[in-house]
N, C-alpha and C. Protein backbone atom coordinates (compact mmCIF):
# COMPACT_ATOMS: atom_id res chain seq x y z
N UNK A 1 101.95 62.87 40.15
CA UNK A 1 102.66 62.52 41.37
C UNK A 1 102.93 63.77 42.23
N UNK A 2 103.06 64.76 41.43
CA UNK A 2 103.43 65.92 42.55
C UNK A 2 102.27 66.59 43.19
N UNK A 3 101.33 66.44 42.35
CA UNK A 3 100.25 67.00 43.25
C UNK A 3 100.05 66.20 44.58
N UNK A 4 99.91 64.75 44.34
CA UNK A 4 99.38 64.22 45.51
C UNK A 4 100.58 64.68 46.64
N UNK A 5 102.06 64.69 45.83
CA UNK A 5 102.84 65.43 47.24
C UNK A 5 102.38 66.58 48.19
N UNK A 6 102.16 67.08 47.17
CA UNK A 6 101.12 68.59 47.70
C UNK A 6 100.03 68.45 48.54
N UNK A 7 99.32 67.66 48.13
CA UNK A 7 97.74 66.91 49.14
C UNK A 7 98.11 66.77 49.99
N UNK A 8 99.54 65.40 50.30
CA UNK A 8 99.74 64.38 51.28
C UNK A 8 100.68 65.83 52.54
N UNK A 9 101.76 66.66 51.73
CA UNK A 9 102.39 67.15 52.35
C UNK A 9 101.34 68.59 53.57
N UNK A 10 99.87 69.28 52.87
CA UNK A 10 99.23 70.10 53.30
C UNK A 10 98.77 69.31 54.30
N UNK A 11 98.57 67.91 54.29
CA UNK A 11 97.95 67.05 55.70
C UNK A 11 98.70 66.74 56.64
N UNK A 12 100.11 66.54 56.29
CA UNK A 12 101.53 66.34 57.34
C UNK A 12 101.02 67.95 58.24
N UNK A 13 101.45 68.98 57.06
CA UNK A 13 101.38 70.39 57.76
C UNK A 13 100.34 70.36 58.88
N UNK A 14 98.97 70.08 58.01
CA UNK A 14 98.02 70.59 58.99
C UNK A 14 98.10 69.92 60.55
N UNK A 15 98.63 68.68 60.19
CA UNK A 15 98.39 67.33 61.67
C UNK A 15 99.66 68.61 62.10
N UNK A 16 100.64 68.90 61.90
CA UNK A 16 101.60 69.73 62.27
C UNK A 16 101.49 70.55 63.39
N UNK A 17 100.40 71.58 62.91
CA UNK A 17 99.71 72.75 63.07
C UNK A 17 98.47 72.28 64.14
N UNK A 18 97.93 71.28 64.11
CA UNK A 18 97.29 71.34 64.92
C UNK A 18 97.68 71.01 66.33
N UNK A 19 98.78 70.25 66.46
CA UNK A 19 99.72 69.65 67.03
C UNK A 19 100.59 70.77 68.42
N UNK A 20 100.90 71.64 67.47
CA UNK A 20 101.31 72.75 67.72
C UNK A 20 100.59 73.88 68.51
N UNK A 21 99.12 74.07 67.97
CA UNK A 21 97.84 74.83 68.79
C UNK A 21 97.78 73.55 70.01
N UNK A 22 97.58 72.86 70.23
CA UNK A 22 97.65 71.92 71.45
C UNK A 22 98.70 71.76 72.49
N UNK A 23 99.98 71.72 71.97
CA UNK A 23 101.11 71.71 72.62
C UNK A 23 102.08 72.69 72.42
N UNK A 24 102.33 73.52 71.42
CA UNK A 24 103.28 74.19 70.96
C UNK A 24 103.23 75.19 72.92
N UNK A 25 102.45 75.21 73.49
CA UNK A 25 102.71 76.83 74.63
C UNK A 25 103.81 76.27 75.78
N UNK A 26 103.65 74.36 75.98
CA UNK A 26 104.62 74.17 76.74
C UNK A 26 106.19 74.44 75.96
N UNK A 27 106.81 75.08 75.24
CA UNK A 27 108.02 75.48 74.17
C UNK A 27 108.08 76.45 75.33
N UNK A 28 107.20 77.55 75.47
CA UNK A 28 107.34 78.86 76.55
C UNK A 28 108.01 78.71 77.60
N UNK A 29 108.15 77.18 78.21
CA UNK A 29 108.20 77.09 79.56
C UNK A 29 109.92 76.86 78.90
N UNK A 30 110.34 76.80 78.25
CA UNK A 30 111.87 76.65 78.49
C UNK A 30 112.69 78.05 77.27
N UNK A 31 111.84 78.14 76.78
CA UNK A 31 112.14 79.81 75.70
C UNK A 31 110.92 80.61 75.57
N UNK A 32 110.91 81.64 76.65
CA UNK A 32 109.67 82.36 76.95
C UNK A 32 109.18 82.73 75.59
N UNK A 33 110.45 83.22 74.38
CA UNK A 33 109.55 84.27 73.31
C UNK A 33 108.99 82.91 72.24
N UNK A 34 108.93 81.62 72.74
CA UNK A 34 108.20 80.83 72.05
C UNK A 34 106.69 81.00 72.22
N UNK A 35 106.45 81.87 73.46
CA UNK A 35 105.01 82.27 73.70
C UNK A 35 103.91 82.90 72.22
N UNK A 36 104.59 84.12 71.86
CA UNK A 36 104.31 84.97 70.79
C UNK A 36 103.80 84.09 69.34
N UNK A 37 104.68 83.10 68.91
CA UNK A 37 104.04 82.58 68.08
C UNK A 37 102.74 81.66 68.51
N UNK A 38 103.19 81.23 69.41
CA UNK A 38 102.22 80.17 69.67
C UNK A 38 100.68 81.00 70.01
N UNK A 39 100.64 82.25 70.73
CA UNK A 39 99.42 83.14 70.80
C UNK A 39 98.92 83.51 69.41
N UNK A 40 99.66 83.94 68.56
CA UNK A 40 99.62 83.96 67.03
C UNK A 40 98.58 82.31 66.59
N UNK A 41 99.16 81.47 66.21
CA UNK A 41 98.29 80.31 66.03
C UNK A 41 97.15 79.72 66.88
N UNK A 42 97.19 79.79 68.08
CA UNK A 42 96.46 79.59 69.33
C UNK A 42 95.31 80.46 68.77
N UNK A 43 95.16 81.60 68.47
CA UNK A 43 94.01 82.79 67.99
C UNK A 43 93.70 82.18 66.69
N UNK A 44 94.26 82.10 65.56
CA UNK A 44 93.95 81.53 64.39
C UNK A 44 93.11 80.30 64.58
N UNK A 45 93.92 79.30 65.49
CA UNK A 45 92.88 78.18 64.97
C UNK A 45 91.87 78.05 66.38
N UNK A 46 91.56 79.16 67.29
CA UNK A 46 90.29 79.59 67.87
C UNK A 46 89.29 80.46 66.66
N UNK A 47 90.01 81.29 65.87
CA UNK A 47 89.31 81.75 64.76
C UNK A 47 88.34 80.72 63.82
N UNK A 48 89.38 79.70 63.28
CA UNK A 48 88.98 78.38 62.59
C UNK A 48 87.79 77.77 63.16
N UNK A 49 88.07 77.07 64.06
CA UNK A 49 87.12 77.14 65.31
C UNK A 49 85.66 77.48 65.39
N UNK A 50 85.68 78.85 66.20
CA UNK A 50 84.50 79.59 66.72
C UNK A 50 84.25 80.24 65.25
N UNK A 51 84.83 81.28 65.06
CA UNK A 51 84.24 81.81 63.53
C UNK A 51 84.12 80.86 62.59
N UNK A 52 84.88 80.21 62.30
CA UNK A 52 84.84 79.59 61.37
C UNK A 52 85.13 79.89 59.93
N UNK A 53 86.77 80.95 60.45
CA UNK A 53 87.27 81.07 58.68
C UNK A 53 88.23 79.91 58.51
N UNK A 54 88.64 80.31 57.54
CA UNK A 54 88.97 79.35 56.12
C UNK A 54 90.51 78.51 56.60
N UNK A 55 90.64 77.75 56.56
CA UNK A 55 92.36 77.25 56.87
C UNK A 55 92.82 77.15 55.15
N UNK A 56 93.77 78.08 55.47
CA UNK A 56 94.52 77.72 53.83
C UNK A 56 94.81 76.58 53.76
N UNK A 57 95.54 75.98 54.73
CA UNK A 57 96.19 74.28 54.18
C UNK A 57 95.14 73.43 53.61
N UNK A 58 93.84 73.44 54.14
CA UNK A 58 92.60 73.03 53.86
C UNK A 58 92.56 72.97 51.85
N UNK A 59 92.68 73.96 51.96
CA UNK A 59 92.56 74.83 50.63
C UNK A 59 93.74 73.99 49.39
N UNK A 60 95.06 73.80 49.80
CA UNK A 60 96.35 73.81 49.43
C UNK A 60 95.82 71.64 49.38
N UNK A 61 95.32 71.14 50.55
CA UNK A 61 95.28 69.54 50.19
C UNK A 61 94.21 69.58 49.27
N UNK A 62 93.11 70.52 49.16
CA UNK A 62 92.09 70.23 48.07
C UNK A 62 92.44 69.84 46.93
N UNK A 63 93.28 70.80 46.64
CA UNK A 63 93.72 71.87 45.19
C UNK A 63 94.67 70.25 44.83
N UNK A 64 95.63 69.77 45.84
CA UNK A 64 96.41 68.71 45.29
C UNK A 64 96.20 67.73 45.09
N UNK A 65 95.01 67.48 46.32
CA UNK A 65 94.37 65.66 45.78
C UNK A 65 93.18 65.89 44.70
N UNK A 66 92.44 67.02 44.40
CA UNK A 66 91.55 66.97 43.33
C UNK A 66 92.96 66.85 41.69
N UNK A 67 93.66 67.49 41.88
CA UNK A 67 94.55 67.49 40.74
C UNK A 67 95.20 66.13 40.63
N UNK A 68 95.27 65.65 41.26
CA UNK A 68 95.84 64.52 41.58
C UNK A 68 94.54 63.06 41.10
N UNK A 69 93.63 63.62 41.26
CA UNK A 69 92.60 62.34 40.07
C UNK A 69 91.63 61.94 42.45
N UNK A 70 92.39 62.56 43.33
CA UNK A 70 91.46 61.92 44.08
C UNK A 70 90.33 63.06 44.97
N UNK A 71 89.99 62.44 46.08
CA UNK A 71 88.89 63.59 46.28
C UNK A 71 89.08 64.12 47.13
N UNK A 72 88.86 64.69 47.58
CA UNK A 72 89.45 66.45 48.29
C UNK A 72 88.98 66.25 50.31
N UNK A 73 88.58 66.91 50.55
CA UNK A 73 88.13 67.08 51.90
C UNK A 73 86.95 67.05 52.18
N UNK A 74 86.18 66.79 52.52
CA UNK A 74 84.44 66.50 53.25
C UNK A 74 84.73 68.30 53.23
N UNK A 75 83.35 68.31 53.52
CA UNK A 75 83.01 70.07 54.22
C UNK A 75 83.65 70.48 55.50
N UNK A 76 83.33 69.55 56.05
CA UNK A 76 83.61 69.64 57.33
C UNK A 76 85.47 70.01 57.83
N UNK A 77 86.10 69.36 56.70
CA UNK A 77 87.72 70.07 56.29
C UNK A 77 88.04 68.99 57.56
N UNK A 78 89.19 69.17 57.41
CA UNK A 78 90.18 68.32 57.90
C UNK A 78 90.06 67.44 59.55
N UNK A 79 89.86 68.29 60.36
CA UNK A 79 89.55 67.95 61.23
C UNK A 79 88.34 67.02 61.57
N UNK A 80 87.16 66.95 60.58
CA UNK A 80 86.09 65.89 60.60
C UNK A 80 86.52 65.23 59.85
N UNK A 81 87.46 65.19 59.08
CA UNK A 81 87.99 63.71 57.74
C UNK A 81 88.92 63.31 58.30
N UNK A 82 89.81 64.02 59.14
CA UNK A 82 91.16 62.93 59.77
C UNK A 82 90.91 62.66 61.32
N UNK A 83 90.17 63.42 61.81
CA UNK A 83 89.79 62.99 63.79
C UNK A 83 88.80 62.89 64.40
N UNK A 84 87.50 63.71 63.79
CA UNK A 84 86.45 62.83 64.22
C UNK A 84 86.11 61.89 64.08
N UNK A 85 85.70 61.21 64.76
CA UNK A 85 85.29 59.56 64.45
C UNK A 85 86.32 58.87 64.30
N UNK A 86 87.91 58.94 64.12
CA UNK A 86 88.92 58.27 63.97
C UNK A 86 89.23 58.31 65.13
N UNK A 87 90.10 59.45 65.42
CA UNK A 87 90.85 59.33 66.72
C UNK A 87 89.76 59.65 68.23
N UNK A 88 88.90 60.24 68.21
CA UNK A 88 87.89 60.14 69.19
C UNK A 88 86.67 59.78 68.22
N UNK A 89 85.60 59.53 69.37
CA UNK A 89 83.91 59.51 68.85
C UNK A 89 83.70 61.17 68.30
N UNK A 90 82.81 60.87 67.44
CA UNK A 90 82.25 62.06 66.69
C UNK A 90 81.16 62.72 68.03
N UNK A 91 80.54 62.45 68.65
CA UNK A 91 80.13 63.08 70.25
C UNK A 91 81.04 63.98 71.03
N UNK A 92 82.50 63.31 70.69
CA UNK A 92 83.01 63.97 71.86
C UNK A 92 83.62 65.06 71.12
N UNK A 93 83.89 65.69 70.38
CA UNK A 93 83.97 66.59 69.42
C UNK A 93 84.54 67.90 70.63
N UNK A 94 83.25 68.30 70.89
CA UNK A 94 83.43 69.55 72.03
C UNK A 94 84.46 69.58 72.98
N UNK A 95 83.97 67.85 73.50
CA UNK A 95 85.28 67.59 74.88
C UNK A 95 86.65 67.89 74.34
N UNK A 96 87.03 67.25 73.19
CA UNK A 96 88.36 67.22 72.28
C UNK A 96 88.75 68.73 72.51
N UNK A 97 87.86 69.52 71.92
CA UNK A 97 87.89 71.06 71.45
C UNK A 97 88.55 71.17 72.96
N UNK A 98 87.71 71.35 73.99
CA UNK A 98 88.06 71.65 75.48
C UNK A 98 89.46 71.27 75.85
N UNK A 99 89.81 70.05 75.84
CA UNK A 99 91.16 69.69 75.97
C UNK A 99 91.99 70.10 75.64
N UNK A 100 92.20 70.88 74.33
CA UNK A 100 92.99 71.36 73.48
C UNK A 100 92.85 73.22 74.28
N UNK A 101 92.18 73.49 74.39
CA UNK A 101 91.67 74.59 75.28
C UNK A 101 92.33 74.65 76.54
N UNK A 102 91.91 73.62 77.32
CA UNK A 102 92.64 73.44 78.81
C UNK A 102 94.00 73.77 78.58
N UNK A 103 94.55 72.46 77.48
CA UNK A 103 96.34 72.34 77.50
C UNK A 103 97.25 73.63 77.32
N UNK A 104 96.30 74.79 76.15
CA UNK A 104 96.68 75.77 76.17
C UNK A 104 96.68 76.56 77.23
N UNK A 105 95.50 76.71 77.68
CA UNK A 105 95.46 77.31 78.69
C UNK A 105 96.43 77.00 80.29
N UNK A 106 96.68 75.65 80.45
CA UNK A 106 97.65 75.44 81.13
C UNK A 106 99.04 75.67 80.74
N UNK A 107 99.35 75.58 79.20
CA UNK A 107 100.66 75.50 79.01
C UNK A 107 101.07 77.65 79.66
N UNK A 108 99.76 78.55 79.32
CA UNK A 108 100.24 79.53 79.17
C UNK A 108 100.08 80.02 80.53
N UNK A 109 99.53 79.33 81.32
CA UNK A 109 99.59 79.71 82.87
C UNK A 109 101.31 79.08 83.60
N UNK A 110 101.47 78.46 83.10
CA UNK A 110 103.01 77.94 83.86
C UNK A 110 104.16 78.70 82.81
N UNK A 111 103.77 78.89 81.50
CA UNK A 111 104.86 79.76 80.86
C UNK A 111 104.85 81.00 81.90
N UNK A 112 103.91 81.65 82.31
CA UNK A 112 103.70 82.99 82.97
C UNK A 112 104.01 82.58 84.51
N UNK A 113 103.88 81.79 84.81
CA UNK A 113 104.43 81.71 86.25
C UNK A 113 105.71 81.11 86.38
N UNK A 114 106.51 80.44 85.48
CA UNK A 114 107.83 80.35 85.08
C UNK A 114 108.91 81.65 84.82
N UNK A 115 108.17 82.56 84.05
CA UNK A 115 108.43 83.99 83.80
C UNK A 115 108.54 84.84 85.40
N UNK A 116 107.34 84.95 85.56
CA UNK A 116 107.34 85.63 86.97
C UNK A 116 108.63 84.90 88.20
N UNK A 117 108.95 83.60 88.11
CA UNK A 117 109.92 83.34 88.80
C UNK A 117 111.42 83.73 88.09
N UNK A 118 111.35 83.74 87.07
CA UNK A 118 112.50 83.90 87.12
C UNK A 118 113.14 85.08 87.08
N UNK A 119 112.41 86.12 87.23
CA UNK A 119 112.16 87.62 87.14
C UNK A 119 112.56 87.91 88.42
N UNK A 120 111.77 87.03 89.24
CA UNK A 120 112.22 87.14 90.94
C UNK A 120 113.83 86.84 91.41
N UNK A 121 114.16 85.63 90.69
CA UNK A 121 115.11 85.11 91.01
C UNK A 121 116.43 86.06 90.84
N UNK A 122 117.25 86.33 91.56
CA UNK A 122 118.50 87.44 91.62
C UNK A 122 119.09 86.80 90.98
N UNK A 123 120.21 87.19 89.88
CA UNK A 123 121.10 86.68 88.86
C UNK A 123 122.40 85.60 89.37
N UNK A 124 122.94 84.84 88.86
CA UNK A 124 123.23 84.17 89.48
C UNK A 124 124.66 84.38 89.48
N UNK A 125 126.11 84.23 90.31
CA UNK A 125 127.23 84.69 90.23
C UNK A 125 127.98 83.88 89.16
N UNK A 126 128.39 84.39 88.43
CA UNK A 126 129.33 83.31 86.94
C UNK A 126 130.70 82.87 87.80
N UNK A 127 130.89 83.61 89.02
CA UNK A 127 132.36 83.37 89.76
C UNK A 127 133.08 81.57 89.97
């Protein structure tokens, strides 16, 4: 039983985590130093990604659903066993990728132009 906690809980994480590389940069727009982590993961799972190293959690649901008597992850790791073909077509794969790309990329253009305003903005009187 505890392993499969382990399996079930590395797949909560990962949906977590991916969740987070997608949306986590709009956090910036209301606590700028939420930026820093999110560039931190944002690079990792562009690493995952384009290079194509290793996701530990990947690693961590293997280890618990093989111990656990069930079967582990396709090759393809998490992202082709829980969203391709489920939550979009297996075609649109790239577009998905892009989206997730854009959102970042938008979330970190309005964190930075949120910043720059309020930098401008003269302090305000507590009187």
């Amino acid at each position: 039983m505890i392993f499969r906690l382990i399996g079930e809980g590395a797949m909560v994480l990962h949906m977590a985590f991916l969740v987070y590389v997608a949306l986590g940069g709009y956090l910036a727009w209301k606590w700028p130093r939420a930026f820093w982590p999110h560039l931190a993961c944002a690079l990792y799972g562009l690493g995952i990604t384009v290079i194509g190293w290793d996701c530990p959690l990947t690693h961590v649901e293997n280890w618990g659903r093989e111990r656990a008597g069930q079967a582990g992850l396709p090759p393809g790791g998490f992202i082709e066993h829980y969203l391709t073909g489920v939550v979009y077509p297996t075609e649109h794969l790239l577009g998905a990728q892009l989206l997730v790309a854009l959102s970042v990329a938008v979330s970190w253009a309005g964190a930075a132009f949120l910043l720059a305003r309020r930098r401008r903005r003269p302090p305000e009187n507590p009187a």
